[in-house]
Protein backbone atom coordinates (compact mmCIF):
# COMPACT_ATOMS: atom_id res chain seq x y z
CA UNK A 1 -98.94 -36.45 -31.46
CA UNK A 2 -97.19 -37.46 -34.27
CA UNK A 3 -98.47 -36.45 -37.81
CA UNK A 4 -99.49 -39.52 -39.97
CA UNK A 5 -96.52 -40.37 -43.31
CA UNK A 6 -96.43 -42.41 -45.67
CA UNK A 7 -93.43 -44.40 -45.26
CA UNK A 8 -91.58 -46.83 -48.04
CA UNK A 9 -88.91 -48.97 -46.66
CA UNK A 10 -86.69 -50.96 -48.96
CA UNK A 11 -84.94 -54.31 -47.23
CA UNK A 12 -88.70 -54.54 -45.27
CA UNK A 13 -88.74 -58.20 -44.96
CA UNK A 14 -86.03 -58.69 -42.46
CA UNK A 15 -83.97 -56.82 -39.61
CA UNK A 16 -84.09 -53.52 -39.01
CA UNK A 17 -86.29 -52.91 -42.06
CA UNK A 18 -88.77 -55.20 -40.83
CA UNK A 19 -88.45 -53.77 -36.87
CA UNK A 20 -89.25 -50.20 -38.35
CA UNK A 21 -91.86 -51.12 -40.27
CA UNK A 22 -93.63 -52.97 -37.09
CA UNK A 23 -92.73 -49.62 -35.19
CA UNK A 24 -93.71 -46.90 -37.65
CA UNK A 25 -97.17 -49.11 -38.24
CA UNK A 26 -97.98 -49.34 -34.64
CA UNK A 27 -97.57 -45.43 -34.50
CA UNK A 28 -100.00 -45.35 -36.87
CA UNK A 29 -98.20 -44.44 -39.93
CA UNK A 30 -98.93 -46.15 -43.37
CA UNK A 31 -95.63 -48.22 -44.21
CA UNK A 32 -95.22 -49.88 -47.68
CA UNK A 33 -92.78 -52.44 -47.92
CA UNK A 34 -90.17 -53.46 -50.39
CA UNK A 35 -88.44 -56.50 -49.82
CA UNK A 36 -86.49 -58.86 -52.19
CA UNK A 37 -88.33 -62.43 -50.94
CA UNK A 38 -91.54 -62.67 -51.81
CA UNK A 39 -92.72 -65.30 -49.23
CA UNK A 40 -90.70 -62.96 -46.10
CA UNK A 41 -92.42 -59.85 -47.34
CA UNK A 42 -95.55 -60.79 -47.79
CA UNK A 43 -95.51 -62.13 -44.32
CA UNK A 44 -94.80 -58.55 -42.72
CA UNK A 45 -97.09 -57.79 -45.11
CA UNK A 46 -100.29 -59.48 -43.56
CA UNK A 47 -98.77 -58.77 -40.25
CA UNK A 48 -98.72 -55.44 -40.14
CA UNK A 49 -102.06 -54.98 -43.19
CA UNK A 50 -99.59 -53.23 -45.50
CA UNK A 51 -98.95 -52.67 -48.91
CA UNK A 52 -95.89 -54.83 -50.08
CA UNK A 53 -93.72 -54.96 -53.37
CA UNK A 54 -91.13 -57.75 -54.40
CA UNK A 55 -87.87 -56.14 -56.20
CA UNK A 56 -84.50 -57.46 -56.39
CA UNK A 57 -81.91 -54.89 -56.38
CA UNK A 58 -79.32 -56.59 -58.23
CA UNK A 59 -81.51 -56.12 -61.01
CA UNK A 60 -82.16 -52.09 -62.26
CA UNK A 61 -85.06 -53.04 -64.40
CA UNK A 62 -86.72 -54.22 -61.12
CA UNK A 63 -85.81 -50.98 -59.32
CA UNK A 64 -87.30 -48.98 -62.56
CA UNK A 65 -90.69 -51.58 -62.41
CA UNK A 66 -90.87 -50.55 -58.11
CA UNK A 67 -90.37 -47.12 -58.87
CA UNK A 68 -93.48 -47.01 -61.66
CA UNK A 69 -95.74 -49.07 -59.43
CA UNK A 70 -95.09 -47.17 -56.55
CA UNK A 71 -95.69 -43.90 -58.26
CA UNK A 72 -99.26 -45.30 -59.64
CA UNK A 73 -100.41 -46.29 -55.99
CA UNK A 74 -99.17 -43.94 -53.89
CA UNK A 75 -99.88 -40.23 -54.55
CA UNK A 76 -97.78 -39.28 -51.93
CA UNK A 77 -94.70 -40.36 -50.33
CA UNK A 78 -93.26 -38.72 -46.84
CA UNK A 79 -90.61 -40.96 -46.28
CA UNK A 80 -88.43 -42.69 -48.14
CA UNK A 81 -85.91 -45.26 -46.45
CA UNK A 82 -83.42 -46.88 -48.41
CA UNK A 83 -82.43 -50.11 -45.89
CA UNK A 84 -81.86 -52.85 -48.41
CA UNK A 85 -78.27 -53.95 -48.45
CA UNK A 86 -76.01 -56.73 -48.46
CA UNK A 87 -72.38 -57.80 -47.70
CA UNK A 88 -71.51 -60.42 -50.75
CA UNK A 89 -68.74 -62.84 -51.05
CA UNK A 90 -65.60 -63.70 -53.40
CA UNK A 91 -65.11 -63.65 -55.94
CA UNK A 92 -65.99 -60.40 -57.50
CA UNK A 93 -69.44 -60.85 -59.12
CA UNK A 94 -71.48 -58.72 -61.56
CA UNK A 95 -75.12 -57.92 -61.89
CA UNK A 96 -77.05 -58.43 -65.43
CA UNK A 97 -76.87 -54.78 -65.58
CA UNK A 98 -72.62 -54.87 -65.78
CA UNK A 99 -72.15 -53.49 -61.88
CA UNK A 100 -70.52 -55.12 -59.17
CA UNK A 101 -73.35 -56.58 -57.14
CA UNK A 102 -72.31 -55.05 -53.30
CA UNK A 103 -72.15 -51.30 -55.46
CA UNK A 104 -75.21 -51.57 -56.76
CA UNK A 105 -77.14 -53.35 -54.08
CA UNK A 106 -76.39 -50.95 -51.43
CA UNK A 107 -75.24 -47.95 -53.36
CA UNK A 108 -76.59 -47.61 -57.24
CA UNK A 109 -80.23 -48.97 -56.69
CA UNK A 110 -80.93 -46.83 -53.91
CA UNK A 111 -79.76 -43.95 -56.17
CA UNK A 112 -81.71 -44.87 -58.69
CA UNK A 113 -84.59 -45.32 -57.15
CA UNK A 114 -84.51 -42.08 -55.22
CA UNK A 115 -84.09 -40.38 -58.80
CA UNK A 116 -86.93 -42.07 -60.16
CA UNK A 117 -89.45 -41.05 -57.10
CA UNK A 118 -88.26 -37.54 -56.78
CA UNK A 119 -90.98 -35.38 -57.99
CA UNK A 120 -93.09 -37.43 -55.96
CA UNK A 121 -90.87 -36.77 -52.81
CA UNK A 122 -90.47 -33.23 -53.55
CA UNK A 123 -94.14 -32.76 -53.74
CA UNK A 124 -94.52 -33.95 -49.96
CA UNK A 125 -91.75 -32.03 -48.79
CA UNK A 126 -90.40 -35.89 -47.95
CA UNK A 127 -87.14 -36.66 -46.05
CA UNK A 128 -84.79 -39.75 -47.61
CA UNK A 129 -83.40 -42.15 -44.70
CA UNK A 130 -80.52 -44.07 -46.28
CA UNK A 131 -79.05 -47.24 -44.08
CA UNK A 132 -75.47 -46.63 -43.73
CA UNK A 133 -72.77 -48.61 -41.36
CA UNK A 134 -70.43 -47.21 -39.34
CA UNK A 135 -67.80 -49.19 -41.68
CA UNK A 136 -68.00 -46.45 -43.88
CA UNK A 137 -64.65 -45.21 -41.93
CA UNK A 138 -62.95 -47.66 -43.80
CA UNK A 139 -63.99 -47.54 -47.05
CA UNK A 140 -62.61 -44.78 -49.78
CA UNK A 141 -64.47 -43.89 -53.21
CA UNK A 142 -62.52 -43.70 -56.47
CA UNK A 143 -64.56 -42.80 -59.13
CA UNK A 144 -62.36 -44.87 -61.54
CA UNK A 145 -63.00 -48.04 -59.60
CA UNK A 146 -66.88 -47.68 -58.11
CA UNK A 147 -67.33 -51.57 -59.91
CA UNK A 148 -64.37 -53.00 -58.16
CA UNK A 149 -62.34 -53.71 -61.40
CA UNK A 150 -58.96 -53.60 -59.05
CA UNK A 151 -58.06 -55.18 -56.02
CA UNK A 152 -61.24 -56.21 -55.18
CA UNK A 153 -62.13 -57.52 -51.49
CA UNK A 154 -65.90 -58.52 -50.64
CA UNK A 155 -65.26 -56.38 -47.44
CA UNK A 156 -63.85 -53.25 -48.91
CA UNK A 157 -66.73 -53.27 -51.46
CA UNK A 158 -69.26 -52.78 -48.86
CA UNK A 159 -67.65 -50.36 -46.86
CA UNK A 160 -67.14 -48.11 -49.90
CA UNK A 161 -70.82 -48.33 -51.14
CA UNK A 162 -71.21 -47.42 -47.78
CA UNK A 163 -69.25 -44.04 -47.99
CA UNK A 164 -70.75 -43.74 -51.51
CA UNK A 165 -74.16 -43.86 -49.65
CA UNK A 166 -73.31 -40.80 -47.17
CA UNK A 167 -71.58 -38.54 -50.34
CA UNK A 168 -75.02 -39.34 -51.90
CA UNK A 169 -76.98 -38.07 -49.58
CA UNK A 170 -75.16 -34.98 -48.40
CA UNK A 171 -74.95 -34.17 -52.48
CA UNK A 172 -79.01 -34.65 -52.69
CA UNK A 173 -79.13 -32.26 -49.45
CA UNK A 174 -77.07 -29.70 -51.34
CA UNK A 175 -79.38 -30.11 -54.69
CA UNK A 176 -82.83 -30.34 -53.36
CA UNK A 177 -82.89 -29.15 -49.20
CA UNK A 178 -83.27 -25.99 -50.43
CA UNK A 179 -86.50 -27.08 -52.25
CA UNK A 180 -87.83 -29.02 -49.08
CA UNK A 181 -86.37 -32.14 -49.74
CA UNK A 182 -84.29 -33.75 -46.31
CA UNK A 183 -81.74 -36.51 -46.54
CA UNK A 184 -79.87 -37.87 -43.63
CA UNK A 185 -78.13 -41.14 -43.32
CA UNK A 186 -77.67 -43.41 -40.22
CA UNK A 187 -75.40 -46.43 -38.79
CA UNK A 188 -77.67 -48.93 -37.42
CA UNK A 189 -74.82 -50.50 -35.43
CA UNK A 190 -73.97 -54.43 -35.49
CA UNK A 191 -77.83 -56.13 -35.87
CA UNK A 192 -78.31 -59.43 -35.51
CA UNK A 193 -80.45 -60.76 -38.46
CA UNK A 194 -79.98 -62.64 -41.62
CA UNK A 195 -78.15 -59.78 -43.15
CA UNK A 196 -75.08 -61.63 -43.26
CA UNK A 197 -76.05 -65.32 -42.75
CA UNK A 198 -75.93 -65.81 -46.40
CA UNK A 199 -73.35 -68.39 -47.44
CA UNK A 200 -71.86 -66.11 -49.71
CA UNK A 201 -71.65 -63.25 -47.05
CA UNK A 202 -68.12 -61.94 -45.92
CA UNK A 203 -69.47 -61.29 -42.83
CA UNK A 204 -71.27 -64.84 -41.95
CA UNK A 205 -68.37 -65.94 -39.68
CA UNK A 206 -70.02 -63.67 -36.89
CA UNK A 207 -73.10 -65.85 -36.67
CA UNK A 208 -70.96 -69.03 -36.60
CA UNK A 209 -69.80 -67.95 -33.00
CA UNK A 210 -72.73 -67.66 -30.49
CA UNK A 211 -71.07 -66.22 -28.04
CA UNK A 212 -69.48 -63.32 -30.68
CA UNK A 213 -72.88 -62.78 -32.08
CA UNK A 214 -74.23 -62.22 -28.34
CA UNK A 215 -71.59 -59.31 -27.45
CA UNK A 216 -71.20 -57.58 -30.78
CA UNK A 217 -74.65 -57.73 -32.31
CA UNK A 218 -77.61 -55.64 -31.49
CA UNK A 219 -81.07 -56.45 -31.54
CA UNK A 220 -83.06 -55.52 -34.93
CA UNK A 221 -85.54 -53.39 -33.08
CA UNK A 222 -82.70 -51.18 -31.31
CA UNK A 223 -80.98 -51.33 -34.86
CA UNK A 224 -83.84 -49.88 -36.11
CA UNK A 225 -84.57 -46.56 -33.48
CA UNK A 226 -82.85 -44.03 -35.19
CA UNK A 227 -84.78 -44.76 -38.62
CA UNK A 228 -87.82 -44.50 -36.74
CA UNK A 229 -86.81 -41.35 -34.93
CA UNK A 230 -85.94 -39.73 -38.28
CA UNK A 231 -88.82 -40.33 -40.38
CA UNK A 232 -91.39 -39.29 -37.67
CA UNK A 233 -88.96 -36.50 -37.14
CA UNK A 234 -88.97 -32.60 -38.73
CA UNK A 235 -86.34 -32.11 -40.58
CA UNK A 236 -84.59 -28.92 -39.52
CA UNK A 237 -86.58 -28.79 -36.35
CA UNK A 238 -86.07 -32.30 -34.84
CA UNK A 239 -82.22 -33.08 -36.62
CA UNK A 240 -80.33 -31.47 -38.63
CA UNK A 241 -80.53 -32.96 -42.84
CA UNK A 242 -77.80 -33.82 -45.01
CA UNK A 243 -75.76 -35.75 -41.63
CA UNK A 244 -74.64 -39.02 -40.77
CA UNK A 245 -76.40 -40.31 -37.54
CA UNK A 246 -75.40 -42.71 -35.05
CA UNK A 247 -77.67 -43.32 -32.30
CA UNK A 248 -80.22 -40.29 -33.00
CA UNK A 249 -76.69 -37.77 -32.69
CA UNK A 250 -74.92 -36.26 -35.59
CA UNK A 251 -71.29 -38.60 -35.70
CA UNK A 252 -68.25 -38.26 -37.54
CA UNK A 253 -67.86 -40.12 -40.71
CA UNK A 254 -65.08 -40.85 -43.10
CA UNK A 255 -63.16 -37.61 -44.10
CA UNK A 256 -63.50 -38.58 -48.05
CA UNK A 257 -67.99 -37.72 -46.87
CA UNK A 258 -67.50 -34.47 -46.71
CA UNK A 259 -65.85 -33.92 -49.88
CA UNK A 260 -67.75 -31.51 -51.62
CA UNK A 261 -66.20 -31.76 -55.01
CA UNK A 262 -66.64 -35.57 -54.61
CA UNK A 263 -69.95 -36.00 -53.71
CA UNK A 264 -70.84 -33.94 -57.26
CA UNK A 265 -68.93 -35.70 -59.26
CA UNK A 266 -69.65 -39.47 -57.97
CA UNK A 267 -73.77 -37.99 -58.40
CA UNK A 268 -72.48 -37.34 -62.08
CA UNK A 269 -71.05 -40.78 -62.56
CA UNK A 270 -73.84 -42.15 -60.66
CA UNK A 271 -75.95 -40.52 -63.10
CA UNK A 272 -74.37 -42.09 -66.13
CA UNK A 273 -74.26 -45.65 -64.96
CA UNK A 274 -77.83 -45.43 -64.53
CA UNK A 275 -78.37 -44.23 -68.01
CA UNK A 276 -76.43 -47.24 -69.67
């Protein structure tokens, strides 16, 4: 039988996030979700008798008012998944806080949010799930251009927050496994959800072709398996930390993710954008 955990998933209110949450709650663990629409969240919210938070992560004062709230009601956090994400369109657009808005959706808020909560997680010995994509084989992190500045493509910026996702998590492996903390990351595969229905999505021309959206996309709930197979899991026991997962086995990501000297220094960087 699987121990009871706490279990905060970010992007809760739709797709995979939303399939986990249904899963880990019917296991019997306590999820709390964090979604960006009020009206979807607090759906799977009554659905599944959770507690629920709104934050938009295009905003870092939102991230720093989730991370204080969160603190205050939850003395302890097992699990923390960081699934919200986004693929946005051309042209290159900026957040109020100065960052380009695919960066710091899927890449800087999830960092910052992790630093805020990490006594917390340390206290619970707690393992960090971040949502990757397998099209972090195409993407490549310079620290000079993390915002985009030159020859930006909607594309390429998602695939490189998605590298900058799996350096992140194999550098807070290296920092803070060896005070109990696990981190993994995972590839979901293709889902089929409203991850990339928005208008302004580079992606939305999938779901404009039934019959393309039938053979490449999975369901959300099979999307979904190996986040729920990693936070029931024991880190160390049941998978290995600090990885890259693809279907519940250890894969191969891009070649620039296992840069050690990299993954320190874009922490540092990471560490001074959030400060500004």
């Amino acid at each position: 039988m699987v121990a009871k955990k706490v279990v905060v998933i970010t992007g809760a209110s739709d797709g995979i996030g939303a399939a986990a949450a249904r899963a880990l709650a019917g296991h019997g663990h306590e999820v709390v979700l964090v979604g960006r629409s009020p009206q979807k969240t607090a759906r799977i919210a009554g659905e599944l008798h959770a507690d629920s938070y709104v934050a938009d992560f295009a905003d870092l004062g939102a991230v720093r008012e989730l991370a204080t709230k969160l603190q205050a009601d939850h003395p302890r956090i097992d699990v923390l998944a960081n699934n919200a994400g986004g693929v946005f369109g051309s042209p290159r657009a900026l957040t109020p806080d100065g960052h380009e808005i695919t960066f710091q959706v899927n890449y800087l808020a999830p960092f910052l949010l992790t630093r805020l909560l990490l006594d917390r997680l340390l206290e619970a010995n707690a393992t960090v799930i971040n949502t990757s994509s397998s099209g972090n084989r195409m993407g490549r992190v310079d620290l000079d251009n993390l915002d985009g500045e030159r020859k930006f493509r909607a594309v390429n910026a998602y695939t490189n927050a998605k590298l900058a996702q799996i350096l992140f998590t194999r550098e807070l492996d290296r920092r803070y496994g060896p005070r109990g903390l696990a981190s993994v990351t995972f590839d979901p595969g293709n889902i089929s959800s409203n991850f990339a229905r928005d208008p302004d999505s580079a992606l939305r021309w999938i779901h404009r072709v039934p019959l393309v959206e039938q053979l490449v996309l999975h369901s959300p709930e099979r999307g979904a398996d190996t986040l729920v197979h990693l936070a029931e899991g024991s880190p160390g026991a049941d998978f290995p930390t600090g990885e890259y997962f693809t279907k519940r086995k250890v894969a191969r990501a891009n070649k620039q993710a296992y840069d050690a000297d990299l993954a320190a220094k874009l922490w540092d960087k990471s560490e001074a954008m959030i400060r500004s």
